[in-house]
PDB file of N, CA and C in Angstrom:
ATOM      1  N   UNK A   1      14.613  92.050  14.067  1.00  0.00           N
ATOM      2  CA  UNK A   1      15.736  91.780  14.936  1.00  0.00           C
ATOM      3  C   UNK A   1      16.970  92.499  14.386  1.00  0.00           C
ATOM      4  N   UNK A   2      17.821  92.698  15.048  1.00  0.00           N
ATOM      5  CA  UNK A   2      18.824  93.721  15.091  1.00  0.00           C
ATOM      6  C   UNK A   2      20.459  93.096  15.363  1.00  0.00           C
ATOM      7  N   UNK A   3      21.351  93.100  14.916  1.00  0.00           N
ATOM      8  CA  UNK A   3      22.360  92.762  14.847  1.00  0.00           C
ATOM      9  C   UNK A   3      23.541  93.458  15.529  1.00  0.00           C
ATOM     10  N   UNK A   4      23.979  93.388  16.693  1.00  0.00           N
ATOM     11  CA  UNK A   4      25.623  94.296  16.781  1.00  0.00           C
ATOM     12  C   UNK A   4      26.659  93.126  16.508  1.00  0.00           C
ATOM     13  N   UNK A   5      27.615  93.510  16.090  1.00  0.00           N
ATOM     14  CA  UNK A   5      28.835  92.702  15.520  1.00  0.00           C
ATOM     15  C   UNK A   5      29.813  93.354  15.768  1.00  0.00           C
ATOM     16  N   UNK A   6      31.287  92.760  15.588  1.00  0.00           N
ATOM     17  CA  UNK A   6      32.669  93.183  15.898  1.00  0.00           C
ATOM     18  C   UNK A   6      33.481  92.335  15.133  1.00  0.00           C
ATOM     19  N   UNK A   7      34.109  92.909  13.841  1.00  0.00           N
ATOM     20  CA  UNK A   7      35.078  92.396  13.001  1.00  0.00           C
ATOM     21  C   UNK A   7      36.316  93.231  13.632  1.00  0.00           C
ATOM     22  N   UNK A   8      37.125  91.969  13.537  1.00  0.00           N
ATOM     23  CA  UNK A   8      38.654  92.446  13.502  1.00  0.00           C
ATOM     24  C   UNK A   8      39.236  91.979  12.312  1.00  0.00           C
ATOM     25  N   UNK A   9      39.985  93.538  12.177  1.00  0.00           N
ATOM     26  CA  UNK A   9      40.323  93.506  10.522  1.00  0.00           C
ATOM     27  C   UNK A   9      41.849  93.482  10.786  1.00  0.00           C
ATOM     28  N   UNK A  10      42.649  92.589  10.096  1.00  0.00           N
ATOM     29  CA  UNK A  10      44.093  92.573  10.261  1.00  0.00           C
ATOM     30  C   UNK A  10      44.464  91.911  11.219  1.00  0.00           C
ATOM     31  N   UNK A  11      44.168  91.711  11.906  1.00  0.00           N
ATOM     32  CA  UNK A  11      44.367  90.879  13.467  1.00  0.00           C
ATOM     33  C   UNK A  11      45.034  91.964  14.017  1.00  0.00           C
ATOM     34  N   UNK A  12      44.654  93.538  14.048  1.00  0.00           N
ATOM     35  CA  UNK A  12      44.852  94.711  15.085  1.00  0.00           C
ATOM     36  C   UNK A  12      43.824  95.178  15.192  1.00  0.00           C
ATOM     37  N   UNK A  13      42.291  96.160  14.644  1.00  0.00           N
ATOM     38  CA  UNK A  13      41.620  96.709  14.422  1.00  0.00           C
ATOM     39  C   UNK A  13      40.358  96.296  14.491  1.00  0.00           C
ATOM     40  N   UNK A  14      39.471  97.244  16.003  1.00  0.00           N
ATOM     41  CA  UNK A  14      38.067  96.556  15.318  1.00  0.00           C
ATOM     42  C   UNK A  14      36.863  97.090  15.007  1.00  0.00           C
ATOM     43  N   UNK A  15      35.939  96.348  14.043  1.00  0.00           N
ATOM     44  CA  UNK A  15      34.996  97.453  14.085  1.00  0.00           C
ATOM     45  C   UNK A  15      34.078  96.989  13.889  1.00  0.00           C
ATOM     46  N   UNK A  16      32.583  97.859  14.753  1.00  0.00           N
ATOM     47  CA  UNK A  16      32.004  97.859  15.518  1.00  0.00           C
ATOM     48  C   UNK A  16      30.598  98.479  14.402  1.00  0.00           C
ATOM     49  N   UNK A  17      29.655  97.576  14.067  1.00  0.00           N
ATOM     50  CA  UNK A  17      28.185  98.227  13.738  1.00  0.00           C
ATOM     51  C   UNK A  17      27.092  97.179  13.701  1.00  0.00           C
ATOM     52  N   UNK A  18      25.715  97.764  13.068  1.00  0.00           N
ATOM     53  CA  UNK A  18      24.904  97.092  13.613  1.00  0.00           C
ATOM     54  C   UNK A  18      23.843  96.573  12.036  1.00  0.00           C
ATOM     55  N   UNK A  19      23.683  95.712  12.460  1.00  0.00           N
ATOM     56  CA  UNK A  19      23.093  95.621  11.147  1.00  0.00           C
ATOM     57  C   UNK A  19      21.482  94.570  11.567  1.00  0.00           C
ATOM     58  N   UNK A  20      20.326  95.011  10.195  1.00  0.00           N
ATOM     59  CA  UNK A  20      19.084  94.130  10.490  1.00  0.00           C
ATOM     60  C   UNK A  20      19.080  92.932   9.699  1.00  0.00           C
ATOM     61  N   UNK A  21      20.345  92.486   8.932  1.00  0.00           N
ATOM     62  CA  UNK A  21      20.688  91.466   7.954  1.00  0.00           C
ATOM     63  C   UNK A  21      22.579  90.918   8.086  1.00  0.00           C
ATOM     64  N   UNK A  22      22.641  90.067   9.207  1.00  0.00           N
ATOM     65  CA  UNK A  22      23.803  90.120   9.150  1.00  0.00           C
ATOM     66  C   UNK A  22      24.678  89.137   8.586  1.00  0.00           C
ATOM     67  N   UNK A  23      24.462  88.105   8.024  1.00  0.00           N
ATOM     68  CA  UNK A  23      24.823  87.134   6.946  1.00  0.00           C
ATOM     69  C   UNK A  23      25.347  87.994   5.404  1.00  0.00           C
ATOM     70  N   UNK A  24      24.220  89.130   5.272  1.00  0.00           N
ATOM     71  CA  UNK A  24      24.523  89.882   3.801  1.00  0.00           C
ATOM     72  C   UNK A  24      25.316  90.736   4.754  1.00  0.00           C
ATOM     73  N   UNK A  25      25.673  91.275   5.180  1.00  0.00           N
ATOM     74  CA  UNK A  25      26.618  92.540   5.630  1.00  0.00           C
ATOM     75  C   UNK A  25      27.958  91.681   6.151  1.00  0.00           C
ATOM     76  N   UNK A  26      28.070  90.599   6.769  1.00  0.00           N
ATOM     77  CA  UNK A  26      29.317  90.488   6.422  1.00  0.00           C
ATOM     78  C   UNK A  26      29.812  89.463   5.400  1.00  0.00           C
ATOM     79  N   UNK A  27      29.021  89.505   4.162  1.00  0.00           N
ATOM     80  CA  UNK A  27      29.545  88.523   3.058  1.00  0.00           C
ATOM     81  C   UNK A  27      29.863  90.063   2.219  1.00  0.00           C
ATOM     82  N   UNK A  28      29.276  91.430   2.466  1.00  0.00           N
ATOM     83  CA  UNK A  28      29.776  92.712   1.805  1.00  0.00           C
ATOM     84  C   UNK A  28      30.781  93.311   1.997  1.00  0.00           C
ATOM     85  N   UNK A  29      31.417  92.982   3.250  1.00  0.00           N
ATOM     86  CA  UNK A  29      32.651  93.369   4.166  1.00  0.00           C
ATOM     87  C   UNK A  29      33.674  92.057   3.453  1.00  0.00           C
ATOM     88  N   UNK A  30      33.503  91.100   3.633  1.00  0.00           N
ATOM     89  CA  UNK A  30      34.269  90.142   2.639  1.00  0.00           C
ATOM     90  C   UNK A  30      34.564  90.238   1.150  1.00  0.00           C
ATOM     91  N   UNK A  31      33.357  91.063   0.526  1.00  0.00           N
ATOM     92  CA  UNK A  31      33.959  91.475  -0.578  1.00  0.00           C
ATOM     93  C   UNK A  31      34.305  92.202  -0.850  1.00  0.00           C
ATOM     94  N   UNK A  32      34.741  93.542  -0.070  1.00  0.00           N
ATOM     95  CA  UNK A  32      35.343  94.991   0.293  1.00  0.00           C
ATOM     96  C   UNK A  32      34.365  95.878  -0.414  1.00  0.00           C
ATOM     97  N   UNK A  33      33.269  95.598  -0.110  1.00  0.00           N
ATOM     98  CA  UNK A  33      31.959  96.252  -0.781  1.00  0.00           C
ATOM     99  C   UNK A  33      31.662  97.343   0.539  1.00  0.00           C
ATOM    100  N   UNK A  34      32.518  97.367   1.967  1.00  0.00           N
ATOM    101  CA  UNK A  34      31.975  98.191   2.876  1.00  0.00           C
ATOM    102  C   UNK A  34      33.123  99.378   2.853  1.00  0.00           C
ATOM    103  N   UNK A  35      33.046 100.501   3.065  1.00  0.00           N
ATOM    104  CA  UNK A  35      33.950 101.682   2.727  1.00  0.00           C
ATOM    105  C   UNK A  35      34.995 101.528   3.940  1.00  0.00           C
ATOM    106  N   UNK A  36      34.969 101.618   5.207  1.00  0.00           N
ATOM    107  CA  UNK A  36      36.049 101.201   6.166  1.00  0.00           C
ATOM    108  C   UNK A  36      36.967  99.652   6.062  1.00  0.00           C
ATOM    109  N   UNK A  37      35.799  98.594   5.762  1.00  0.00           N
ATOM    110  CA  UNK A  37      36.791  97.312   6.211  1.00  0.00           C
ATOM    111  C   UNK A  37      37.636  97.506   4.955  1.00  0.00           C
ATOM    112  N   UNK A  38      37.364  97.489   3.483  1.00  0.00           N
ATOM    113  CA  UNK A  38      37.865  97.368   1.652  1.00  0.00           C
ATOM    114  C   UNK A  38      38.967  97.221   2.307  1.00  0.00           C
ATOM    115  N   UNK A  39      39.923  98.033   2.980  1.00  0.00           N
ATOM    116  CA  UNK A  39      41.078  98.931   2.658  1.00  0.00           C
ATOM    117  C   UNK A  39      42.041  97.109   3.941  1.00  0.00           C
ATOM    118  N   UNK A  40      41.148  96.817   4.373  1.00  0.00           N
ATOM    119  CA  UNK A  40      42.011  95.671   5.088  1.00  0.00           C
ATOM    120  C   UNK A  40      41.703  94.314   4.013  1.00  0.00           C
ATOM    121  N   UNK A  41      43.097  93.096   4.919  1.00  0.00           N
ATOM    122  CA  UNK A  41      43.050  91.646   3.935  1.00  0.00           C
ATOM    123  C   UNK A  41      42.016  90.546   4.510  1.00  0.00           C
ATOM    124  N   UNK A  42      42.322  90.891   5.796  1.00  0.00           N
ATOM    125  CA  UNK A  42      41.687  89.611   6.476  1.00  0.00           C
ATOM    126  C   UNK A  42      40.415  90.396   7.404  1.00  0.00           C
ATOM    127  N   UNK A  43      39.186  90.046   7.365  1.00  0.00           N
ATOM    128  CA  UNK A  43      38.525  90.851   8.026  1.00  0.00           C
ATOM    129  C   UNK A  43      37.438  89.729   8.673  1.00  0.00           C
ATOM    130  N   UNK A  44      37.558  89.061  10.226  1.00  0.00           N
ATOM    131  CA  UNK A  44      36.818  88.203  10.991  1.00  0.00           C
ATOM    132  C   UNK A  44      35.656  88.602  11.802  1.00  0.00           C
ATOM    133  N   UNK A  45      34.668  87.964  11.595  1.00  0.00           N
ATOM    134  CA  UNK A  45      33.577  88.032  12.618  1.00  0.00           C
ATOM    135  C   UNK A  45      33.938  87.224  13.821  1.00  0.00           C
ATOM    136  N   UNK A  46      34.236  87.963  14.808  1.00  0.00           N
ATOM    137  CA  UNK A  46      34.562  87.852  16.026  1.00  0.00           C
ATOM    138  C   UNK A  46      33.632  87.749  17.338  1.00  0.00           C
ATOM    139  N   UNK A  47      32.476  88.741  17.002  1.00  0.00           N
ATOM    140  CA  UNK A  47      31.660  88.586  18.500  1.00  0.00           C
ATOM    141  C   UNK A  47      29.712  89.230  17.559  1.00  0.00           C
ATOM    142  N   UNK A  48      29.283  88.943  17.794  1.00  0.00           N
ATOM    143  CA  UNK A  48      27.679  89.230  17.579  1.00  0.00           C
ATOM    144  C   UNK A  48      27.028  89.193  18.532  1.00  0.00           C
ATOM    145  N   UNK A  49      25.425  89.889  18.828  1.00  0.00           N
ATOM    146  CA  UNK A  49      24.480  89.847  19.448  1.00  0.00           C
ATOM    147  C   UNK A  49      23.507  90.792  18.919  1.00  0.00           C
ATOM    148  N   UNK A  50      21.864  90.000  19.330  1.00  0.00           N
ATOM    149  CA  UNK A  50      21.251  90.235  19.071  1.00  0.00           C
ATOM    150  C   UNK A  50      20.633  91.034  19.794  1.00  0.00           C
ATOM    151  N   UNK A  51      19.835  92.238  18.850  1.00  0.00           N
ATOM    152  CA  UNK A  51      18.616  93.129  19.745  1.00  0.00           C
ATOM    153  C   UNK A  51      17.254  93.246  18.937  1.00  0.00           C
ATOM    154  N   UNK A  52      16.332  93.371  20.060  1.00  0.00           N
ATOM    155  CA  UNK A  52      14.788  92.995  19.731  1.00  0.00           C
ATOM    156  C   UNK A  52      14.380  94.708  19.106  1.00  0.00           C
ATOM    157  N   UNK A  53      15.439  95.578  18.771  1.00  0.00           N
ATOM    158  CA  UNK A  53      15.195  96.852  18.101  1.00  0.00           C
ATOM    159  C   UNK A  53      16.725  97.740  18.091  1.00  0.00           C
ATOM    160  N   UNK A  54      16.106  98.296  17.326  1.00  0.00           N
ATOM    161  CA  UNK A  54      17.596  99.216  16.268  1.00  0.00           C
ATOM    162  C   UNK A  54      18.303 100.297  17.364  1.00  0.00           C
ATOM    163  N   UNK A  55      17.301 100.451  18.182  1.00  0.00           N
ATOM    164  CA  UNK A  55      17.654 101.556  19.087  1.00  0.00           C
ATOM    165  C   UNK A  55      18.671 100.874  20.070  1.00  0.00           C
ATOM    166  N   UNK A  56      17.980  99.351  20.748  1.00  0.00           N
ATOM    167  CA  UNK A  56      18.921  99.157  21.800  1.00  0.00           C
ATOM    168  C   UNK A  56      20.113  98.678  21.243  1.00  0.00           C
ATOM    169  N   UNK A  57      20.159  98.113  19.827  1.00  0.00           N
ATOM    170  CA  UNK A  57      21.300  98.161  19.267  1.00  0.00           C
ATOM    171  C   UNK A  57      22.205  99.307  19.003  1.00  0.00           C
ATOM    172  N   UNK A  58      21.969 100.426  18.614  1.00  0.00           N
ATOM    173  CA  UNK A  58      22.786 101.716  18.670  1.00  0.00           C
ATOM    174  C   UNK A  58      23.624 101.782  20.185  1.00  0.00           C
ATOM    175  N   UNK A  59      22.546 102.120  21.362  1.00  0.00           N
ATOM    176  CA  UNK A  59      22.891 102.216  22.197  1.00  0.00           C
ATOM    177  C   UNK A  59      23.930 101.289  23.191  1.00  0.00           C
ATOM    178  N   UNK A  60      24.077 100.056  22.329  1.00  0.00           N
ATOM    179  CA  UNK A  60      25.042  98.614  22.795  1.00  0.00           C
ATOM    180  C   UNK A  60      26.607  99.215  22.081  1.00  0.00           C
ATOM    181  N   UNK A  61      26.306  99.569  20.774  1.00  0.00           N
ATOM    182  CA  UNK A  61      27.427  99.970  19.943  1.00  0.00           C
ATOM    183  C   UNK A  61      28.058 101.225  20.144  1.00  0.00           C
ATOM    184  N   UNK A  62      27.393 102.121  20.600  1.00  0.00           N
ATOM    185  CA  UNK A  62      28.159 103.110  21.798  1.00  0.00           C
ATOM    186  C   UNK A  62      28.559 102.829  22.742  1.00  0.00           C
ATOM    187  N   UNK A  63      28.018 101.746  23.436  1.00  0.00           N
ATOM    188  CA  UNK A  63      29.327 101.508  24.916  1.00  0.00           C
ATOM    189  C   UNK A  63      30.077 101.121  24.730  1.00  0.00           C
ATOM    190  N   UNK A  64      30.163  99.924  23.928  1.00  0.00           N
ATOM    191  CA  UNK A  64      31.134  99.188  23.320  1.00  0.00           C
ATOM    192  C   UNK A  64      32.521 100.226  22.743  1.00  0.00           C
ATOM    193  N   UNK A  65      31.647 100.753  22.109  1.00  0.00           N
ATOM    194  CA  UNK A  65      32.904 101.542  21.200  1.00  0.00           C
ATOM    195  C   UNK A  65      33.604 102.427  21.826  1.00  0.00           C
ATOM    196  N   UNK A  66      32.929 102.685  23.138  1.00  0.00           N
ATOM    197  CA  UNK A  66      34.065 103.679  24.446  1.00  0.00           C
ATOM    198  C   UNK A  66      34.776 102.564  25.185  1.00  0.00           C
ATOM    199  N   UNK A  67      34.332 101.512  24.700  1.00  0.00           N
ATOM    200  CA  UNK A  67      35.951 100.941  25.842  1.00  0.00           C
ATOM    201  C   UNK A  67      37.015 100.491  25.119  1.00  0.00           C
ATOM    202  N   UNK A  68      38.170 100.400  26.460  1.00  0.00           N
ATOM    203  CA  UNK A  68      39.147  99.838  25.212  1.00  0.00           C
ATOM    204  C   UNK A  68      39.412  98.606  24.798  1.00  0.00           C
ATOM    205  N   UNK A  69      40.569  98.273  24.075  1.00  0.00           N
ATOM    206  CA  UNK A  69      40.972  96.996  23.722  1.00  0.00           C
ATOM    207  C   UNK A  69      40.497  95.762  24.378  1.00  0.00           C
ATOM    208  N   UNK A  70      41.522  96.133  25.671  1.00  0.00           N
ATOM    209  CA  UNK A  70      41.033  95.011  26.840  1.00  0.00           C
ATOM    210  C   UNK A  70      39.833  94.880  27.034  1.00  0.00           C
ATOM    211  N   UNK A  71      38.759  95.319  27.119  1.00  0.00           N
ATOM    212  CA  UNK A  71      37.466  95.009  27.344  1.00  0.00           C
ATOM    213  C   UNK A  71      36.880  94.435  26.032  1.00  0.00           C
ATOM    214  N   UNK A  72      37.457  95.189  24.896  1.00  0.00           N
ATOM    215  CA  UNK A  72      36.613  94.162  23.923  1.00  0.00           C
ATOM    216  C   UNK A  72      36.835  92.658  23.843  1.00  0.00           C
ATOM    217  N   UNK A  73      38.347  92.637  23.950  1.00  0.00           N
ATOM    218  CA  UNK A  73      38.903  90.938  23.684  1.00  0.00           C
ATOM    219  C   UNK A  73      38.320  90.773  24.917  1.00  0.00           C
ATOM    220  N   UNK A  74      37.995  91.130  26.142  1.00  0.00           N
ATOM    221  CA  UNK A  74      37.517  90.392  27.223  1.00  0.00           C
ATOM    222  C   UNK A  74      35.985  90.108  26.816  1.00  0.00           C
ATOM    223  N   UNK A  75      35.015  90.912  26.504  1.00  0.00           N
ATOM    224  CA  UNK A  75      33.362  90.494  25.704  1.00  0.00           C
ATOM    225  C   UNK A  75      33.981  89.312  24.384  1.00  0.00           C
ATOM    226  N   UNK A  76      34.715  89.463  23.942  1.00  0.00           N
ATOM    227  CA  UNK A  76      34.960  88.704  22.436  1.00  0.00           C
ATOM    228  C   UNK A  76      34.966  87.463  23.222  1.00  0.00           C
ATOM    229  N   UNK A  77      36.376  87.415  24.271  1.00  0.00           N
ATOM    230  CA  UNK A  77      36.811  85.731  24.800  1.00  0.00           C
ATOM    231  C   UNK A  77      35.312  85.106  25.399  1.00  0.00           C
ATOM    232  N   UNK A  78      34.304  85.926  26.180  1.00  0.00           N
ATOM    233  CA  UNK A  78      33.757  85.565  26.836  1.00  0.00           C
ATOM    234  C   UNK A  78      32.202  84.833  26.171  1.00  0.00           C
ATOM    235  N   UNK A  79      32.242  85.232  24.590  1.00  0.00           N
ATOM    236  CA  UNK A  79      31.207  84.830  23.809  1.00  0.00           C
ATOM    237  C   UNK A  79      30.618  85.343  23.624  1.00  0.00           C
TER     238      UNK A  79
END
């Protein structure tokens, strides 16, 4: 099983990947063990979902990552 996620780092910034372990990947992002989040203070898990393979996860984390703001906080509010 396959993981997409969305941390917002700072309460401006978000970011967007996929992981097959997602409990250890964001306790690594909490310890600034990941090369993008380190450099922020506060860094929240905000929105997750699951995929039954790595591929349809890639392909979730590319749409995602072409829209803007408004659409993410609109997927985030919506669960």
């Amino acid at each position: 099983m396959w993981y997409l996620y969305i941390l917002l780092c700072d309460n401006k910034t978000f970011y967007i990947d996929i992981t097959n372990h997602l409990q250890a990947r964001i306790k690594e992002h909490g310890d600034g063990r990941s090369f993008f989040t380190k450099k922020f203070k506060d860094v929240e898990l905000v929105h997750q979902e699951w995929h039954p393979t790595k591929t349809s996860a890639e392909k979730r984390k590319e749409q995602i990552e072409g829209w803007n703001n408004d659409q993410k906080l609109e997927l985030i509010k919506k669960g």
